[in-house]
Protein backbone atom coordinates (compact mmCIF):
# COMPACT_ATOMS: atom_id res chain seq x y z
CA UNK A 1 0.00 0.00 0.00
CA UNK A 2 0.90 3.29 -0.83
CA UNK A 3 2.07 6.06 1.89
CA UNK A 4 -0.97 8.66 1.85
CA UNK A 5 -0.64 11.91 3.32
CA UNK A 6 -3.98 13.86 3.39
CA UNK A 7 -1.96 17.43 4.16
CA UNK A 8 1.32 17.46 2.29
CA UNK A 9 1.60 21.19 2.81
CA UNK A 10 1.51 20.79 6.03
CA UNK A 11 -1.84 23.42 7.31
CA UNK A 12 -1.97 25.49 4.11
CA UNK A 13 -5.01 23.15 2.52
CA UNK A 14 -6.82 22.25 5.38
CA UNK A 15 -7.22 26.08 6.58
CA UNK A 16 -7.91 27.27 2.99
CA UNK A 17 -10.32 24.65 2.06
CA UNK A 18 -12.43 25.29 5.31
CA UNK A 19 -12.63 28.61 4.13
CA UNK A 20 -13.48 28.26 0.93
CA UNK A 21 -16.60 25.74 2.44
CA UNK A 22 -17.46 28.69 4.84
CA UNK A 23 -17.43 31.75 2.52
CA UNK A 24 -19.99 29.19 0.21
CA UNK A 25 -22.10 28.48 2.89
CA UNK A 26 -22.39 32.42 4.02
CA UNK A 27 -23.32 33.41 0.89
CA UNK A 28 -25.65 30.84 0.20
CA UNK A 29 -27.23 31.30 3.74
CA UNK A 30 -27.53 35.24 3.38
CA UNK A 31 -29.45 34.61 -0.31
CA UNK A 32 -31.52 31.99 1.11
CA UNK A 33 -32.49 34.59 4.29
CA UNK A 34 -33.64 37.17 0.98
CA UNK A 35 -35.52 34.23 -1.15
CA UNK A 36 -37.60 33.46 2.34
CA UNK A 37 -38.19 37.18 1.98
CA UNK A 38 -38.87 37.27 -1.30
CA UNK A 39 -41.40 35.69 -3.96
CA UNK A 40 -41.97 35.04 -7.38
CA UNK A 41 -39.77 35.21 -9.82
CA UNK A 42 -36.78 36.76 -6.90
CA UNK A 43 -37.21 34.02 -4.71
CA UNK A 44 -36.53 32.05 -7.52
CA UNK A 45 -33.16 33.80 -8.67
CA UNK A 46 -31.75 34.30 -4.88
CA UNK A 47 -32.46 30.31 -4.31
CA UNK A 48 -30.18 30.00 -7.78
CA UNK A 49 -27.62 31.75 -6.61
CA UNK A 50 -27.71 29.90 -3.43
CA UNK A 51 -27.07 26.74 -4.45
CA UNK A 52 -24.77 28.06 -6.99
CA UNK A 53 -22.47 29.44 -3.87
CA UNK A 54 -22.63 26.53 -1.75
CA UNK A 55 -22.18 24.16 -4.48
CA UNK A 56 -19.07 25.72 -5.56
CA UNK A 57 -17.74 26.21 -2.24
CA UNK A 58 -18.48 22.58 -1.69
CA UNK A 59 -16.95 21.44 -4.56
CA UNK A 60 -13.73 24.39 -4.16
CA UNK A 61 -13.45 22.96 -0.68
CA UNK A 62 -13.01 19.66 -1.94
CA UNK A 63 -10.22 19.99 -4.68
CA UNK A 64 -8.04 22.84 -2.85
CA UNK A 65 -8.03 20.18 0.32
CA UNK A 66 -6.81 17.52 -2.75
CA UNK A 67 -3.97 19.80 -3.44
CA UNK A 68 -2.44 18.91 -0.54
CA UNK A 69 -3.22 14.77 -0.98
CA UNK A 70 -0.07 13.23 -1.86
CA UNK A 71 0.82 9.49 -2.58
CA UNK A 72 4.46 8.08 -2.34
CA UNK A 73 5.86 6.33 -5.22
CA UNK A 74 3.05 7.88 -7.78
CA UNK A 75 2.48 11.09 -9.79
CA UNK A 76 -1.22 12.01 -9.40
CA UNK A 77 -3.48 13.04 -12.52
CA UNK A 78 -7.38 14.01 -12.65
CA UNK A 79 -9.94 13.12 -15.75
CA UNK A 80 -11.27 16.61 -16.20
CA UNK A 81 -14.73 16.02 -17.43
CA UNK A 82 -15.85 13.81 -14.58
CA UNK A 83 -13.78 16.63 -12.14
CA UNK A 84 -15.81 19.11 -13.94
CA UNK A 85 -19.26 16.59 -13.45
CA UNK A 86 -18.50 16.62 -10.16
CA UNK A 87 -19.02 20.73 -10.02
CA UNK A 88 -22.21 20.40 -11.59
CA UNK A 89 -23.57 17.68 -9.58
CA UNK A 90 -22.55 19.79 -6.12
CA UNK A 91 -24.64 23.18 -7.65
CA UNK A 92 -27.54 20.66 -8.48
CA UNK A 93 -27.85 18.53 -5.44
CA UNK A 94 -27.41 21.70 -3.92
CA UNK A 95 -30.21 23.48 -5.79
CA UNK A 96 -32.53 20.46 -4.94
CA UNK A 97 -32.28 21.02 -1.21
CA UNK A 98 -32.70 24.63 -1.23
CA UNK A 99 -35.59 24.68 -3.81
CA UNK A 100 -37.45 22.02 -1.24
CA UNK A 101 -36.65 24.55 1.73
CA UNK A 102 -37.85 27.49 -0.08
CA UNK A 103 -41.07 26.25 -1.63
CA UNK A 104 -41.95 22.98 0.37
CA UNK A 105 -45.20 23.46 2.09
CA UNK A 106 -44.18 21.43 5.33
CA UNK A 107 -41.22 22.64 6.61
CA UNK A 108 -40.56 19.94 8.65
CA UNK A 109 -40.65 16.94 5.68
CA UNK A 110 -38.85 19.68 3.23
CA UNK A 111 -36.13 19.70 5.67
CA UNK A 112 -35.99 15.85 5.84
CA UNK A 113 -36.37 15.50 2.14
CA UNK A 114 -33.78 18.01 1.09
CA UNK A 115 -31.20 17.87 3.83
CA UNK A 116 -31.39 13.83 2.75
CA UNK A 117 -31.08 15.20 -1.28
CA UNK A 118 -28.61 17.38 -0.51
CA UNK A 119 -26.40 15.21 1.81
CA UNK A 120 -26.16 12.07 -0.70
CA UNK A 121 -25.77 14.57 -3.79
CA UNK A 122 -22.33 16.22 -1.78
CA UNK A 123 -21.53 12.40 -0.53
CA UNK A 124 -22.05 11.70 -4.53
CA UNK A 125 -19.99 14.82 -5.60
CA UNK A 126 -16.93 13.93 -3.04
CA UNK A 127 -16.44 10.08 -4.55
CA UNK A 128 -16.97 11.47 -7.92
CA UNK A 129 -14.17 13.57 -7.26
CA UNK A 130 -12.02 10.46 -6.17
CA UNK A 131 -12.89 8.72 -9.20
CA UNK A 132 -11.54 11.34 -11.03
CA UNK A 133 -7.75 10.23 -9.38
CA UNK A 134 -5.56 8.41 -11.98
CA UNK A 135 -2.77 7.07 -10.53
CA UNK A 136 -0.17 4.28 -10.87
CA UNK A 137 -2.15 2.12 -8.88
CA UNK A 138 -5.45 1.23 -7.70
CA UNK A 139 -8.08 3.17 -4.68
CA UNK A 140 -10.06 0.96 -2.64
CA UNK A 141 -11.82 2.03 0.12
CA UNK A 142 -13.59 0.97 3.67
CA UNK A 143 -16.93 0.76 3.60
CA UNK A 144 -17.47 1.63 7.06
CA UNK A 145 -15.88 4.45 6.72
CA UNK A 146 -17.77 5.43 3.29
CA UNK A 147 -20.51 5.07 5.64
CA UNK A 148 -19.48 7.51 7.85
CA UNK A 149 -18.90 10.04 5.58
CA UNK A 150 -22.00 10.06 3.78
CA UNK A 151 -24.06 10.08 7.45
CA UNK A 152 -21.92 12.97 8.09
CA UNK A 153 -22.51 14.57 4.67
CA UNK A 154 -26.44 14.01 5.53
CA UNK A 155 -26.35 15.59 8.79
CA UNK A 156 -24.27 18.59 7.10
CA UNK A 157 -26.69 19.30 4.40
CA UNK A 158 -30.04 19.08 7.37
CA UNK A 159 -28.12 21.26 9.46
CA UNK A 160 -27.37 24.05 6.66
CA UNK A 161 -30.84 23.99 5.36
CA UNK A 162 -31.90 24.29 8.97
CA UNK A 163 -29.76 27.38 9.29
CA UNK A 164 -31.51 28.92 5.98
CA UNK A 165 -34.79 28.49 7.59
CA UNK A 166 -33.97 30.16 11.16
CA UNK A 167 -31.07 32.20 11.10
CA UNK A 168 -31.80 36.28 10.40
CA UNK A 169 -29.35 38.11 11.65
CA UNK A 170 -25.75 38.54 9.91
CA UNK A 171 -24.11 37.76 13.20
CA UNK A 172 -25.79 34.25 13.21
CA UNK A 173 -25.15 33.45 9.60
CA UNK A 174 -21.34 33.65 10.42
CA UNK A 175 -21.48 31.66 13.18
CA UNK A 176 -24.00 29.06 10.88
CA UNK A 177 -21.57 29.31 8.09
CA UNK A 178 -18.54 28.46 10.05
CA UNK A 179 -20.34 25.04 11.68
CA UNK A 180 -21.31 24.59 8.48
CA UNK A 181 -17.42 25.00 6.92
CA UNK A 182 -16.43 22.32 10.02
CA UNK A 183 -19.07 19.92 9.17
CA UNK A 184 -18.56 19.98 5.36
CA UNK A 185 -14.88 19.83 5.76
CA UNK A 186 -15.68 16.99 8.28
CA UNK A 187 -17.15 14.94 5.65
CA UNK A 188 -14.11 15.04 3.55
CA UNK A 189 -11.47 14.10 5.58
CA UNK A 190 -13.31 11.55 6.98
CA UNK A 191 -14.48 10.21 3.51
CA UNK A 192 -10.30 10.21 2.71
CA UNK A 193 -9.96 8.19 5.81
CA UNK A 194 -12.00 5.14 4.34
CA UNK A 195 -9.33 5.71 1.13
CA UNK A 196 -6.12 3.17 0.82
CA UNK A 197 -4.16 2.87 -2.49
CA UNK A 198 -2.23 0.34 -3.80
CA UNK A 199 0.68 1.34 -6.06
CA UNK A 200 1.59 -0.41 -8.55
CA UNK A 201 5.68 1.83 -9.91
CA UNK A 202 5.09 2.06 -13.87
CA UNK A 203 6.86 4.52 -16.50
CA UNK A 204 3.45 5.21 -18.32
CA UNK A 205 2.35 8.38 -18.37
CA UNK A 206 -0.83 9.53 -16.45
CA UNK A 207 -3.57 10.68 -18.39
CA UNK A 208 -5.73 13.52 -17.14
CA UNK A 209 -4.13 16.95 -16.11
CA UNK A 210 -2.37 17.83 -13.01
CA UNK A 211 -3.53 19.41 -9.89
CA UNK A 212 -1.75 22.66 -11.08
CA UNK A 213 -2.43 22.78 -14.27
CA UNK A 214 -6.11 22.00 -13.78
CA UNK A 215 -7.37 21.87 -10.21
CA UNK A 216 -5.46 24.93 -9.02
CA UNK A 217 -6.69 27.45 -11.40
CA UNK A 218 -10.12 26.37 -11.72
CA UNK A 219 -10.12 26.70 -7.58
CA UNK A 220 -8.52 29.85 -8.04
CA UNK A 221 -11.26 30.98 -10.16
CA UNK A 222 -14.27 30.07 -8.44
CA UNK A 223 -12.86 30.81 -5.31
CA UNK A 224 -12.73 34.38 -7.12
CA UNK A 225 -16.14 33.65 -8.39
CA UNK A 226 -17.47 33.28 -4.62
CA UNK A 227 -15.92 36.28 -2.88
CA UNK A 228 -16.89 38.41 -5.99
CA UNK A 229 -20.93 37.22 -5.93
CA UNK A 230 -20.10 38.40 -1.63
CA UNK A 231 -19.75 41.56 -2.96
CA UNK A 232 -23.05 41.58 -4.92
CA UNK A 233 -24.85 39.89 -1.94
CA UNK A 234 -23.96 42.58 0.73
CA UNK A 235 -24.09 45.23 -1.78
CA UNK A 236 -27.58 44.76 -3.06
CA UNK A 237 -30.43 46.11 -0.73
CA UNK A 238 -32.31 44.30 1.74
CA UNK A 239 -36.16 43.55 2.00
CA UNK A 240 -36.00 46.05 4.81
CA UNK A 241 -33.96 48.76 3.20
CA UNK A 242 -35.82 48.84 -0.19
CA UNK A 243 -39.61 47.93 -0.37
CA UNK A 244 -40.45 44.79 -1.94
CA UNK A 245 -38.27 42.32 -2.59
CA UNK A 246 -34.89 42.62 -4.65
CA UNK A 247 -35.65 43.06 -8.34
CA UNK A 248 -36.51 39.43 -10.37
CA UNK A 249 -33.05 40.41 -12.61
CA UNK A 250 -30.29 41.13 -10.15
CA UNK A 251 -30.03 37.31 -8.64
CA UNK A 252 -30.03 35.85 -11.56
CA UNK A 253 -27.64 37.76 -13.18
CA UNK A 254 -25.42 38.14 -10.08
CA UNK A 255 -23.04 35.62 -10.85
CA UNK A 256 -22.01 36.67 -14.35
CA UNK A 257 -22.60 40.42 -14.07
CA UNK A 258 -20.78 40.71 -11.06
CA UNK A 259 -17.86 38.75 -12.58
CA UNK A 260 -17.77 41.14 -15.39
């Protein structure tokens, strides 16, 4: 079996990929808090860009915490549509939960129902990911442990759509937002924990891109992506400061616009 270490840059990933899960989930909390506010077509767009910002902070989380997974004796490579699938199976899983929260009747079953979505979509997204590894080698992995992760992925995904439905206040949408960060990056590590490789030495080369040629600067990006749609978020007015709710357009075109 190959040597694994989950933090080859010693701190540097761990702290930076719990950030990127937190700055995710307090944007996605803060738009959820103006959909509840909100309806029609505006509830619509702020629940987009809500599960657009935790899904990519999910799925940013994920691969910046990879950049530090190393394996001895083996170069590693990722396929880059499935690490790109991966992406767009976070922002949907994501979108499923939220969507339930903000239009299920019962609040109580549309917490069940999409914390339960939402939980075995970002359980789904992380071993995606992994099968995007190519390696000189083969993964296996113990199912107890696979277990564990996805009960803990679960439990993440209730407790941040139970956070969307009670928390108001800025001050308790950071604190949400970092518990939320924890438990996310909770699920990871623990989900690499059930990982063990076997390496098999070989002179072929890998196919797939590298972590810095690939991962890096797409993490870069969205990670630019998230703290950019921030802006938008705490720059657009509130319910309270603007009557009605924010305009149908701005969500929706929050993303993008704000980019450019």
């Amino acid at each position: 079996m190959g040597h694994l270490d989950h933090a080859a840059y010693g701190w540097l990933t761990p702290v930076l990929s719990y950030v990127m899960a937190s700055v995710g989930a307090a944007l996605g909390l803060r738009c959820t808090v103006r959909a509840l506010a909100a309806t029609g077509a505006a509830r619509r767009n702020w629940l987009l860009t809500a599960a657009s910002a935790i899904g990519t902070g999910i799925w940013t989380m994920h691969f910046t915490a990879m950049l530090g997974f190393h394996v001895t004796g083996t170069e590693i490579h990722y396929d880059v549509p499935l690490t790109v699938l991966g992406l767009v199976v976070a922002v949907v899983v994501v979108g499923a939960g939220v969507f339930a929260v903000g239009y299920g009747q019962g609040r109580g079953r549309a917490l069940a129902a999409g914390g339960l979505t939402t939980g075995l979509g970002v359980a789904g997204m992380h071993y995606l990911g992994m099968a995007a590894l190519r390696l000189h080698g083969s993964v296996s992995y113990d199912p107890a442990a696979v277990a564990l992760s996805v009960a803990v992925a679960v439990a993440a995904a209730t407790a941040a759509l139970w956070a969307a439905l009670h928390t108001r206040t800025p001050a308790a949408v950071a604190v949400a937002s970092l518990v939320m960060g924890a438990a996310v990056s909770s699920m990871h590590y623990t989900g690499m924990a059930a990982v063990a490789v076997r390496v098999v030495p070989s002179d072929r080369a890998l196919p797939g891109a590298t972590a810095m040629q690939f991962v890096f600067p797409l993490a870069v990006g969205l990670g630019s992506y998230l703290f950019l749609t921030a802006a938008f978020v705490a720059l657009s007015p509130t319910a309270a400061g603007r009557a009605g709710a924010p305009s149908a357009s701005a969500p929706a075109a929050s993303p993008a616009a704000a980019a450019r």
